[in-house]
Protein backbone atom coordinates (compact mmCIF):
# COMPACT_ATOMS: atom_id res chain seq x y z
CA UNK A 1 0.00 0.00 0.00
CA UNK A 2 0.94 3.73 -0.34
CA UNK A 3 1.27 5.84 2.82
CA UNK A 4 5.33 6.71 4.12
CA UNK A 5 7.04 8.47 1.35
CA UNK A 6 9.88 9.55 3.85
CA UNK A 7 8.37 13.36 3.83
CA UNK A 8 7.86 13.82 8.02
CA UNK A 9 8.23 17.02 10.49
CA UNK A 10 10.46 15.71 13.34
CA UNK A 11 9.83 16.27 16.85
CA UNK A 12 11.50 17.42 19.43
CA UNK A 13 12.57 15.99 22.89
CA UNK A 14 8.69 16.62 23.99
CA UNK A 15 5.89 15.80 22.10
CA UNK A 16 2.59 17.32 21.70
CA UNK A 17 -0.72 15.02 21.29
CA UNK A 18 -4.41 15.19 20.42
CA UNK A 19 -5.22 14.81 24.02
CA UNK A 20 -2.94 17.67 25.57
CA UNK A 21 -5.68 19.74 27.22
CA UNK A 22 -5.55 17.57 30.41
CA UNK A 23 -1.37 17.54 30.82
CA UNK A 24 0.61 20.15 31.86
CA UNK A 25 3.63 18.51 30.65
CA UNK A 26 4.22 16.67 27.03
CA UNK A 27 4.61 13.38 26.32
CA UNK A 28 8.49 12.96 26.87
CA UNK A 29 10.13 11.14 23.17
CA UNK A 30 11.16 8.22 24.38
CA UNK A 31 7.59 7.10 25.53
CA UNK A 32 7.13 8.42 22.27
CA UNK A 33 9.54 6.19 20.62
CA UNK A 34 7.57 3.27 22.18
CA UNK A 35 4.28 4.45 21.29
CA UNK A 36 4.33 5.48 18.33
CA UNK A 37 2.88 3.03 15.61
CA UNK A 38 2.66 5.31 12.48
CA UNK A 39 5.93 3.39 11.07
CA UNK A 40 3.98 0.47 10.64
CA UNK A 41 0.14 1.22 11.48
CA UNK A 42 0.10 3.63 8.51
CA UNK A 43 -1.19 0.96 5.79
CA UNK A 44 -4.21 1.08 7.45
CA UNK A 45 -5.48 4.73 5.58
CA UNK A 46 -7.31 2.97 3.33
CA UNK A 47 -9.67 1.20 5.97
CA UNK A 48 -9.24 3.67 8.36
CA UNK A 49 -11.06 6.47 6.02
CA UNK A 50 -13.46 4.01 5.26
CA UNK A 51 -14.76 4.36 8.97
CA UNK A 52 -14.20 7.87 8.94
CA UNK A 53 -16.97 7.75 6.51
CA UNK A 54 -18.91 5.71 8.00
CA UNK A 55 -18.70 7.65 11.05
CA UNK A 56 -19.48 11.50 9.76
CA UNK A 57 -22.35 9.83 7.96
CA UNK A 58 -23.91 8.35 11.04
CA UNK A 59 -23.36 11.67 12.93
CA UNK A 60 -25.51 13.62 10.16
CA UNK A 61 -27.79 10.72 10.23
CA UNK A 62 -28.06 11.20 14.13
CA UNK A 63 -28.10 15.25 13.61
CA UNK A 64 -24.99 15.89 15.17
CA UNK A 65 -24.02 17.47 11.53
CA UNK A 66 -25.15 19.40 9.29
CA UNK A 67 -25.39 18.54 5.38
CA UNK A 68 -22.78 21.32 4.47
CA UNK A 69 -20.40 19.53 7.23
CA UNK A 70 -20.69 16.30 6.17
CA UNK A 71 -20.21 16.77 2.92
CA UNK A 72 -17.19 18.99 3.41
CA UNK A 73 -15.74 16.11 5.65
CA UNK A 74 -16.04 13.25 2.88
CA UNK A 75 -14.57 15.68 0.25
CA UNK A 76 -12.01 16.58 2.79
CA UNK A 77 -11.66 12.64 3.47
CA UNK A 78 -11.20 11.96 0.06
CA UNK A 79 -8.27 14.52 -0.37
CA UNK A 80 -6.57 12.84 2.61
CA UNK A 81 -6.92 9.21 1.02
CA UNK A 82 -5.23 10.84 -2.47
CA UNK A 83 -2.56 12.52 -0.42
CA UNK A 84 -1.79 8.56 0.43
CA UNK A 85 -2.60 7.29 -2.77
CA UNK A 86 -0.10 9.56 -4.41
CA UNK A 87 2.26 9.19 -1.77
CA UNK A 88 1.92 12.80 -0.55
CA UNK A 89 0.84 12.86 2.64
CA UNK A 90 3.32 14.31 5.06
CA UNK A 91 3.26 12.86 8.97
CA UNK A 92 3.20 15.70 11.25
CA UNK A 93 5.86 15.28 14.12
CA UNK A 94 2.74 14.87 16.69
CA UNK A 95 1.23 11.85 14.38
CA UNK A 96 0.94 9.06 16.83
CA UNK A 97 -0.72 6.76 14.42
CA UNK A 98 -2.61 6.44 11.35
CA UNK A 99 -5.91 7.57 12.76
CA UNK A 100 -4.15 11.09 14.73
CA UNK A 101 -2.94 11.40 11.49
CA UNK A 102 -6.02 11.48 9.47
CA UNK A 103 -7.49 13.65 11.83
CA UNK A 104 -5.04 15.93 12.47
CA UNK A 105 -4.68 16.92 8.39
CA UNK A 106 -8.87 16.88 8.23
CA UNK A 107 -8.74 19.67 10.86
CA UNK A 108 -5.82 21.09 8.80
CA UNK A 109 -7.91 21.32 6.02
CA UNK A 110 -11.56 21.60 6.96
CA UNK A 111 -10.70 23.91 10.45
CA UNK A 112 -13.58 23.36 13.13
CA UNK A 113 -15.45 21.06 10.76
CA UNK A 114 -12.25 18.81 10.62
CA UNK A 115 -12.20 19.02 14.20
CA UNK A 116 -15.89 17.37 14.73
CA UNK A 117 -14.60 14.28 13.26
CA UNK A 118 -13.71 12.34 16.43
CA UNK A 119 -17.53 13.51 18.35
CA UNK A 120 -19.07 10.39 19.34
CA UNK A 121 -15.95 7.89 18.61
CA UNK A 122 -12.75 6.90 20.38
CA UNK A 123 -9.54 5.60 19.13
CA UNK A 124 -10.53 2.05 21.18
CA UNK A 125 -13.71 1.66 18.57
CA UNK A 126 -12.53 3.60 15.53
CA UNK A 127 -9.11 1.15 15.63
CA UNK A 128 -11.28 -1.80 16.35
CA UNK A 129 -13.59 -0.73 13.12
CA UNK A 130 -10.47 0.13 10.63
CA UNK A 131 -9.21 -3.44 12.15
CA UNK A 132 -12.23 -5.42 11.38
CA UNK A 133 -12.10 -3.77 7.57
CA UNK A 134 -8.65 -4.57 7.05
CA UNK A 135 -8.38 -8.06 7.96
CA UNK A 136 -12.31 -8.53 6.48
CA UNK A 137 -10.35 -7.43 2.65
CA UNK A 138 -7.32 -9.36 3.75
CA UNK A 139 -8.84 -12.82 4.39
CA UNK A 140 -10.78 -12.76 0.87
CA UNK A 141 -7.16 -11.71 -0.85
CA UNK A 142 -5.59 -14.57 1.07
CA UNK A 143 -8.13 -17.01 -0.07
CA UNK A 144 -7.91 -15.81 -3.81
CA UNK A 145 -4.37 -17.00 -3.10
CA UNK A 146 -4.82 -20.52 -1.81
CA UNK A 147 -7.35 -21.53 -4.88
CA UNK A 148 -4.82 -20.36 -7.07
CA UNK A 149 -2.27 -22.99 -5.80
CA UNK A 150 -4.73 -25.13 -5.60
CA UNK A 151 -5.39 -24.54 -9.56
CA UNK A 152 -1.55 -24.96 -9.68
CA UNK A 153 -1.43 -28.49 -8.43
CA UNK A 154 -4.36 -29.31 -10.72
CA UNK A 155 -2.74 -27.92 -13.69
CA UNK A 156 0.34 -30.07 -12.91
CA UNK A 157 -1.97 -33.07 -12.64
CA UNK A 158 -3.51 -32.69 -15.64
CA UNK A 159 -0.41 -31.60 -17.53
CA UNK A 160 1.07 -35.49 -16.72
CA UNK A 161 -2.42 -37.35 -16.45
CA UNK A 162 -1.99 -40.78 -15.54
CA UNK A 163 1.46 -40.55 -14.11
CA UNK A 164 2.26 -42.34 -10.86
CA UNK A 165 4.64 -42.31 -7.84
CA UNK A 166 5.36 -44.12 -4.57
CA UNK A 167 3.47 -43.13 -2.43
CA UNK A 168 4.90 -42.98 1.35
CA UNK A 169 4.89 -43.84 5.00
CA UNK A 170 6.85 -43.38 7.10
CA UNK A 171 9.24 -41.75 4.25
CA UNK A 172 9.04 -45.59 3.34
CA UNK A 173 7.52 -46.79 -0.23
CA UNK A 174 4.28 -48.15 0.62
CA UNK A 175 1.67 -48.27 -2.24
CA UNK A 176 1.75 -46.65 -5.96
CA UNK A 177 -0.29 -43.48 -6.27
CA UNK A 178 -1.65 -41.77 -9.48
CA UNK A 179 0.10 -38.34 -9.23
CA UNK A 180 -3.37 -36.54 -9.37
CA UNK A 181 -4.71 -38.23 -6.23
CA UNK A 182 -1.29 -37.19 -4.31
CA UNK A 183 -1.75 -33.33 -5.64
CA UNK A 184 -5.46 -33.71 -4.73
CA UNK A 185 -3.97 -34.68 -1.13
CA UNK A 186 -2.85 -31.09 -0.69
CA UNK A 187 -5.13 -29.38 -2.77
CA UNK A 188 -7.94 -31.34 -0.35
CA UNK A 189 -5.76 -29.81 2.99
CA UNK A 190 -5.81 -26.35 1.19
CA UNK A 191 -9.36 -26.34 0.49
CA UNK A 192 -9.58 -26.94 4.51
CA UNK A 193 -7.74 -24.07 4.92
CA UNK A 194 -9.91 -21.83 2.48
CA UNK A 195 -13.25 -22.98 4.50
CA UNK A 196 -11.55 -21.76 7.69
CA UNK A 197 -10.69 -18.47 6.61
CA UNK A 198 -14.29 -17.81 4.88
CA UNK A 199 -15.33 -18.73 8.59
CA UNK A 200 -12.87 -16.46 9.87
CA UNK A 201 -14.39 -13.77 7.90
CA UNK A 202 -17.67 -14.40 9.19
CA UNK A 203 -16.81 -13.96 12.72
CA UNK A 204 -14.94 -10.69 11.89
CA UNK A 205 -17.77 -9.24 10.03
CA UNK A 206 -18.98 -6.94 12.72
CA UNK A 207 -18.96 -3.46 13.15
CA UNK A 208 -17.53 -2.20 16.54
CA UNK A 209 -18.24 1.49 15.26
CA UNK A 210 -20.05 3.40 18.22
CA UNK A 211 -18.56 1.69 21.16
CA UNK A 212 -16.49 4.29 22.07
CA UNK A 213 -13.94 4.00 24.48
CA UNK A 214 -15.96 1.63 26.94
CA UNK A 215 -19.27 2.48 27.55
CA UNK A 216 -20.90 3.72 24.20
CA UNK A 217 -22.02 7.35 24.03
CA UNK A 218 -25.01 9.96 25.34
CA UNK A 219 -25.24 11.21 21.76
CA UNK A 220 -27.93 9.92 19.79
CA UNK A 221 -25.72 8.07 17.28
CA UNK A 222 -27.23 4.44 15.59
CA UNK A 223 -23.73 2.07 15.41
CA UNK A 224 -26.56 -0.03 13.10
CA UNK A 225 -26.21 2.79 10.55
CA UNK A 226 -22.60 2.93 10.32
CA UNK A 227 -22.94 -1.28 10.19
CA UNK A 228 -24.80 -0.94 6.97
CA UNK A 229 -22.91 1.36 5.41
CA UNK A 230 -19.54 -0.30 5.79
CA UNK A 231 -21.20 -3.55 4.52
CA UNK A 232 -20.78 -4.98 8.36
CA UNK A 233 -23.15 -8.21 8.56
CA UNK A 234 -24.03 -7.42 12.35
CA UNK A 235 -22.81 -4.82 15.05
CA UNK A 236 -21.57 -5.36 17.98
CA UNK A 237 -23.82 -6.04 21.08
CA UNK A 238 -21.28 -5.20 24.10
CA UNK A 239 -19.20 -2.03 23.78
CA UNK A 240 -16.58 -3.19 26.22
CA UNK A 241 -16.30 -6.38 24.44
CA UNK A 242 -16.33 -4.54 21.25
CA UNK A 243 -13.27 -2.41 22.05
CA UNK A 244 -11.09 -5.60 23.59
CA UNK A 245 -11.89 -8.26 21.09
CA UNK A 246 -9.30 -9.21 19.01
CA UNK A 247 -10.07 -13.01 18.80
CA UNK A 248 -10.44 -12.34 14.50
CA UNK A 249 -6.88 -11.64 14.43
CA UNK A 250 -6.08 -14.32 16.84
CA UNK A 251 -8.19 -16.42 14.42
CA UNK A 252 -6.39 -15.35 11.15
CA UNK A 253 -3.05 -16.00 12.28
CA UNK A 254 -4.30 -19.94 13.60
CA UNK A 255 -5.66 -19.95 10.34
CA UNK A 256 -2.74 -18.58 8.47
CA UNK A 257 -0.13 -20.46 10.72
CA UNK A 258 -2.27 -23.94 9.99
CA UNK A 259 -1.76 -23.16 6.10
CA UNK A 260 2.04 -22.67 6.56
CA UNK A 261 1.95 -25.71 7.93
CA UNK A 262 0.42 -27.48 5.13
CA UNK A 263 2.77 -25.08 2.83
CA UNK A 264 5.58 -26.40 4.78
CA UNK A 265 4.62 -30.01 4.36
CA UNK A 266 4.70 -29.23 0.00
CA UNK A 267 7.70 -27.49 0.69
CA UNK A 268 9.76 -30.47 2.28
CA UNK A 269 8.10 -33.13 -0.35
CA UNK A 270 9.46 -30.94 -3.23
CA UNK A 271 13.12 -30.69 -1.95
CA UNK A 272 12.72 -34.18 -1.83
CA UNK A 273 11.87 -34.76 -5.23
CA UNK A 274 13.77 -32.23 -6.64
CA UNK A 275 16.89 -34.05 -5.28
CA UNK A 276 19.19 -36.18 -7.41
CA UNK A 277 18.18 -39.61 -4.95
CA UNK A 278 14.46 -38.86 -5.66
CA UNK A 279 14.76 -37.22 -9.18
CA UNK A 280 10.73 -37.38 -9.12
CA UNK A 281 11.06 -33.81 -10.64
CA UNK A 282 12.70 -30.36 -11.49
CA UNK A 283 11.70 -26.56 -11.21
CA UNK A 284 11.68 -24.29 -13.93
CA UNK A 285 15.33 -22.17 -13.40
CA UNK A 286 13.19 -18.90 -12.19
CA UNK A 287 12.31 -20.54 -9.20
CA UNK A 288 15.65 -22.33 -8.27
CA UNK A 289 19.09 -20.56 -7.18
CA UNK A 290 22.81 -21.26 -7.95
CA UNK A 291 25.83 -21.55 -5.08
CA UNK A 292 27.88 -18.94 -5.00
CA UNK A 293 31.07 -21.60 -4.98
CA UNK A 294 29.61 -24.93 -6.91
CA UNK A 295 28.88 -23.97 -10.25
CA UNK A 296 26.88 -27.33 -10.85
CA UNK A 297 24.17 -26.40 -7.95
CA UNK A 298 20.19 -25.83 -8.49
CA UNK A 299 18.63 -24.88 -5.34
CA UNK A 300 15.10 -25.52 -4.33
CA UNK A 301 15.19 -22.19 -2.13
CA UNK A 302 11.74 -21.76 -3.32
CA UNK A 303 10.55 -25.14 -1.17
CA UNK A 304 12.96 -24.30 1.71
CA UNK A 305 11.78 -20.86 2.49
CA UNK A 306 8.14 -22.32 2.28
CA UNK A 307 9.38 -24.73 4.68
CA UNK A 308 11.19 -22.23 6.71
CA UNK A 309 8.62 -19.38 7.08
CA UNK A 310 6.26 -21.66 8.73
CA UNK A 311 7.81 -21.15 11.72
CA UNK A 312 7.44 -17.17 11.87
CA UNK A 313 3.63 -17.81 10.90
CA UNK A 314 3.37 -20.16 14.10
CA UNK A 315 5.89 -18.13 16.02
CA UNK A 316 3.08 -14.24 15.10
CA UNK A 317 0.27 -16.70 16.03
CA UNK A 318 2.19 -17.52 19.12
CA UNK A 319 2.81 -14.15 20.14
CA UNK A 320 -0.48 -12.11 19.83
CA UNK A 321 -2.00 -14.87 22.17
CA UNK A 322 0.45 -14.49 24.29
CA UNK A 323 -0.40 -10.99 24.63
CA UNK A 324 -4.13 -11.52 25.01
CA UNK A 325 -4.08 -13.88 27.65
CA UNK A 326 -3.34 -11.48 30.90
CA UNK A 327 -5.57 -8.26 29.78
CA UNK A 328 -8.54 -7.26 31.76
CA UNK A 329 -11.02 -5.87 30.14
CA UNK A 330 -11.31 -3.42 28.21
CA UNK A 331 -9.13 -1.60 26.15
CA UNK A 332 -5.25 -1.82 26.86
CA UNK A 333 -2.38 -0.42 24.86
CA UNK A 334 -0.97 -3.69 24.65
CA UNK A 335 -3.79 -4.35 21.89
CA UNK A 336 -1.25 -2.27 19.63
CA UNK A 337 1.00 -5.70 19.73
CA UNK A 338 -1.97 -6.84 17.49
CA UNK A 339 -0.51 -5.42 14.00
CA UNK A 340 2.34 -6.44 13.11
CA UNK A 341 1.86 -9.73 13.52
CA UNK A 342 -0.80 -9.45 11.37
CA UNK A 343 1.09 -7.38 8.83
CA UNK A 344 3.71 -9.72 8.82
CA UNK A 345 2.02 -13.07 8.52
CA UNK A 346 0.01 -11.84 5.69
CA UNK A 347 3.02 -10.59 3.69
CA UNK A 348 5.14 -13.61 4.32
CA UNK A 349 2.19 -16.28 3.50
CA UNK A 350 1.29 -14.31 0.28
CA UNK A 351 4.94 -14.31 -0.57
CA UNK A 352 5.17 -18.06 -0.15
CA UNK A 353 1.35 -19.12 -2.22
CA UNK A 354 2.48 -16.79 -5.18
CA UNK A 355 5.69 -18.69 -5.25
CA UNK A 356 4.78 -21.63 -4.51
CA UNK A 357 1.94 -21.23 -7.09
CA UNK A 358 4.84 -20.67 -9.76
CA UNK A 359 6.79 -23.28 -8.67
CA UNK A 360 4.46 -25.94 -9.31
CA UNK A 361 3.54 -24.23 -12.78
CA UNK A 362 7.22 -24.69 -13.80
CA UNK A 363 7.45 -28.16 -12.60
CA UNK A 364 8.33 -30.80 -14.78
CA UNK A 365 7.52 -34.26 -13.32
CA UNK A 366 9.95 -37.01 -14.20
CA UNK A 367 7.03 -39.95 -14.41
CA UNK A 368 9.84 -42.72 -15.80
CA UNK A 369 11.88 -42.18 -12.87
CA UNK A 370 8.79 -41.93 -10.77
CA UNK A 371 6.94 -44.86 -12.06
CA UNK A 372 10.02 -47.28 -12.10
CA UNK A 373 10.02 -46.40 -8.11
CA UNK A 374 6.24 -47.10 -7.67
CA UNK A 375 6.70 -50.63 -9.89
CA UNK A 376 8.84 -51.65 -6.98
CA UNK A 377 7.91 -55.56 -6.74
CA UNK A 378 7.73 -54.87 -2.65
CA UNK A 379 4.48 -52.98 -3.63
CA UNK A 380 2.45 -55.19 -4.64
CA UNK A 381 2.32 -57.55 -0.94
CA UNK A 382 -0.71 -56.39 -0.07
CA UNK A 383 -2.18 -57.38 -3.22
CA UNK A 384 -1.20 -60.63 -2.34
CA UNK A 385 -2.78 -60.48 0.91
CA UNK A 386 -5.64 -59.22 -0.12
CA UNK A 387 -6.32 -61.44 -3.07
CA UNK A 388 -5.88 -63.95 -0.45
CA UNK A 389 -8.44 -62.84 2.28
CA UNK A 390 -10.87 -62.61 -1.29
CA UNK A 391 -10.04 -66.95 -0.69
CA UNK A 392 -11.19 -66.75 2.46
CA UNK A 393 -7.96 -66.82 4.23
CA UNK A 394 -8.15 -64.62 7.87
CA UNK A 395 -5.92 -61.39 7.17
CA UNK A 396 -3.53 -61.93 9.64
CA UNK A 397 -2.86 -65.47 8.64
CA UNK A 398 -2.62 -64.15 4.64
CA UNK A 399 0.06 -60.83 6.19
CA UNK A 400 2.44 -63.57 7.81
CA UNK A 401 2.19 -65.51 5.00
CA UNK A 402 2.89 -62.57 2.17
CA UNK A 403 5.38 -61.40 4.88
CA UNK A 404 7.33 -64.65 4.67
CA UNK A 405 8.01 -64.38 0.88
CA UNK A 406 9.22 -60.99 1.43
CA UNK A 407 11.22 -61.97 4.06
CA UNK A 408 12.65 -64.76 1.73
CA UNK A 409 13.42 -62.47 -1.34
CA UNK A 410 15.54 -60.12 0.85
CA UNK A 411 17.46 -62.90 2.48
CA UNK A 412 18.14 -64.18 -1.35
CA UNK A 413 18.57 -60.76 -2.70
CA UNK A 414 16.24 -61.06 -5.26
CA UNK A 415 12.44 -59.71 -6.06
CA UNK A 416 9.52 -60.65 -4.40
CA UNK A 417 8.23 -61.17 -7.77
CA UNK A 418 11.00 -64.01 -8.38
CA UNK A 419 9.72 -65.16 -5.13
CA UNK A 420 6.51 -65.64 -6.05
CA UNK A 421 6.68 -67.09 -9.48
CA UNK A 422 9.18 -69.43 -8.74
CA UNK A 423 6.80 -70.75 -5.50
CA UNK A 424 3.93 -73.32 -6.69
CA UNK A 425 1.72 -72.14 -4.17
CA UNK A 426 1.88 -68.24 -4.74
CA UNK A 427 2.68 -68.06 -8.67
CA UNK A 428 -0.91 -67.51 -9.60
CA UNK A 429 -0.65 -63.99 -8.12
CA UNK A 430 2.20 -63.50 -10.99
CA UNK A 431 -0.28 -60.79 -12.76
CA UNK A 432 -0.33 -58.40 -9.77
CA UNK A 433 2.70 -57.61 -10.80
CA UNK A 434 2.01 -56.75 -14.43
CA UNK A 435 2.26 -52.80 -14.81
CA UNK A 436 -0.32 -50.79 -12.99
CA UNK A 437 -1.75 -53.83 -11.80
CA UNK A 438 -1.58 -52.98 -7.88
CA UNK A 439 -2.90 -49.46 -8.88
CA UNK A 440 -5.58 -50.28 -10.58
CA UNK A 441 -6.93 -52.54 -8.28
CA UNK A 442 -7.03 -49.62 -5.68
CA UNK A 443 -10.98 -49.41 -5.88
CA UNK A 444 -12.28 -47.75 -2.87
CA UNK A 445 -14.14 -44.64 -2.65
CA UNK A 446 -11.38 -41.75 -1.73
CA UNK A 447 -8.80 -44.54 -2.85
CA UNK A 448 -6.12 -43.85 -5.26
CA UNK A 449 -7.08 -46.00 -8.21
CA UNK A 450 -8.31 -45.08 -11.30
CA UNK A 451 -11.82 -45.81 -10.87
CA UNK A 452 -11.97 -43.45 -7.55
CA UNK A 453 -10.23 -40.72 -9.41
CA UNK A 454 -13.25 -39.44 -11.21
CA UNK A 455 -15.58 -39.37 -8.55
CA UNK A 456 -12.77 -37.83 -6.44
CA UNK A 457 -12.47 -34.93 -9.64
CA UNK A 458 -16.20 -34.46 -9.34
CA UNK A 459 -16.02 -33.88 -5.72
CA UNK A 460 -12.54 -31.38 -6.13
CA UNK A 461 -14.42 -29.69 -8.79
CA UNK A 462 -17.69 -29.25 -6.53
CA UNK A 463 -15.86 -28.33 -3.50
CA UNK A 464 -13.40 -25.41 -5.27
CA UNK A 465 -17.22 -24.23 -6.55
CA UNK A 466 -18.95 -24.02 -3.26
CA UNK A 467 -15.73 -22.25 -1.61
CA UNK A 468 -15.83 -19.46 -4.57
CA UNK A 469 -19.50 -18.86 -4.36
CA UNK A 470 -18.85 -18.28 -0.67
CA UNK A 471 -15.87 -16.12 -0.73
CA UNK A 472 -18.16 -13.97 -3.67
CA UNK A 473 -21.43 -14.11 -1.85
């Protein structure tokens, strides 16, 4: 966003504030120093303004301003938000924050009328409001975000349909796995992510506007008004809860810390296939760095800082609660700890789905190497065992006796295919090991066959629908 340019009046050693009429002394600079959260707070205008709107039109709807005022405040409001826009606006030396800016330059501009901007409002419900509008826009950006790596992973899918892979446990090869089905994995964790969010935006869809400080207000102001005209769902029903509450952001960064989590998780499986022991794939050279001593290198850095910044997405989560969970109520300058956590975790996480997003777009999936992997003979044992249960024989009884011929192959150093075909007993189970036999066979709904895999599409393809209509109605 626009807002610092660098253009700012310095103060001196004391500081004069909005609120000076009841000291006889000013506010000494280093309390300043500490309480000042213009330097980061400023990105705010936007939202900020917004309620400042909202505000001056609920006062003229209340009669606590004229026609002629309000209109000269919105005009006045909208010269402020170009001055930002245009990079323009100059902080004044007593500009505490964002919102003793704004009003500071509307009294500037507009004299007295400027200065009947604050009546009926405090910072503890106007920062609360601007708040509430910020992280309302920021959680439908972020979820734009996630379906577009999700519509990354599907593109790769479709881009090598019918490939297949190990797929793992335990970091151990376990059972072969069309590639779509293990994309759909994360795109199906993603999608997860994108519900909570949308619910996250629901519970921060309420207007604190006309709280005040603590109590509310004796002037005849309707906080329902200013609601509706910031597009608020509801308004607040307790002022003092109105002004404390900051369980959205608390909510946003859980639900933005979860995500780099499951960003994390795609992070790790790519350096793994993007290594020369997996060689399951490469990235496209604009997402992969050099060394500055080994010319041969190709870096992953792309998957290792998604991996990395997970931990400063748990570590902002981790420190707003902390700051929540010793404040009486209401209001207490501590809530200015709320920001920048914010800020930051909603930078860094859009940093990491854009790349990420372009990552996977420049993949190119090795599906020989892959597939030769996933035809590993060990594979197919539970085709064995199952094929034998279909006989009748108890499951444990058929997994010691499957278990046995693998035992036997790795004692001879040969497959368990060689095993089997060369053992009277077991050699009619010599087709499971034909080509894509064991994968096919992987019929269960949600499984990762080929006949689940369209009814798993169709459910992908519903789910991605429902989430968009959401995040657009």
């Amino acid at each position: 966003m626009g807002g610092e340019t660098g253009r700012e009046e310095r103060h001196s050693s004391k500081v004069m504030t909005l609120w000076s009429g009841r000291f006889s002394e000013s506010m000494d600079s280093t309390l300043w120093d500490l309480s000042e959260s213009y330097s980061f707070d400023h990105v705010l205008y936007h939202h900020d303004i917004m309620g400042s709107k909202a505000h001056v039109k609920g006062l003229h709807h209340a009669g606590l301003l004229s026609e002629v005022d309000l209109e000269t405040l919105l005009t006045t409001l909208d010269q402020i938000e170009g001055e930002f826009d245009r990079g323009t606006f100059v902080r004044a030396g007593s500009d505490e924050d964002i919102h003793m800016a704004i009003e500071r330059r509307a009294t500037e501009l507009a004299g007295d009328v400027g200065a009947r901007i604050h009546t009926s409002r405090s910072r503890n419900d106007q920062v609360a409001t601007t708040l509430r509008l910020f992280t309302r826009d920021a959680l439908e950006e972020l979820v734009r975000s996630v379906l577009d790596l999700v519509a990354s992973l599907r593109e790769l899918g479709a881009r090598n349909s019918g490939a297949f892979l190990p797929g793992y446990t335990h970091l151990q090869r376990a059972q072969p796995v069309l590639l779509t089905h293990h994309l759909s994995a994360h795109a199906w964790a993603l999608l997860r992510d994108v519900d909570r969010l949308l619910d996250a935006r629901e519970r921060v869809d309420v207007s604190s506007l006309g709280a005040g400080a603590i109590a509310g207000t004796s002037l005849g102001i309707d906080p329902a008004f200013s609601a509706r005209v910031l597009g608020f769902h509801e308004t607040f029903a307790n002022s003092m809860d109105a002004v404390s509450d900051r369980d959205f952001i608390a909510e946003t960064l859980f639900d933005i810390a979860l995500l780099g989590v499951h960003l994390s998780r795609m992070g790790e499986e790519l350096v793994l296939w993007t290594s020369a022991e997996f060689n399951f794939a490469q990235l496209g050279d604009a997402f992969t760095t050099g060394s500055s001593m080994l010319p041969q290198k190709k870096n992953s850095d792309v998957a290792e800082l998604a991996r990395g910044k997970s931990g400063r997405l748990v570590g902002n989560l981790t420190s707003l609660l902390v700051t929540l969970k010793g404040l009486p109520l209401s209001y207490n300058r501590d809530l200015q700890e709320d920001k920048e956590p914010l800020f930051d975790s909603l930078r860094n996480v859009h940093l990491v789905l854009a790349s990420l997003a372009g990552a996977y777009r420049s993949l190119r999936f090795n599906a020989g190497v892959a597939g030769e992997a996933a035809s590993d003979s060990n594979l197919v044992a539970i085709d064995i065992a199952e094929e034998l249960v279909s006989e009748n024989v108890p499951f444990r009884q058929a997994h010691e006796m499957v278990g046995r011929l693998v035992r036997d192959a790795i004692k001879r150093g040969v497959s368990l295919r060689e095993v089997v075909e060369a053992d009277e007993k077991f050699v009619r189970f010599s087709h499971l090991f034909s080509e894509g036999a064991a994968l096919s066979r992987r019929s269960s709904p949600g499984g990762s066959g080929t006949l689940p895999a369209t009814v798993q599409e169709e459910r992908l393809q519903a789910r991605i629908a429902d989430l968009s209509q959401r995040l657009e109605g």
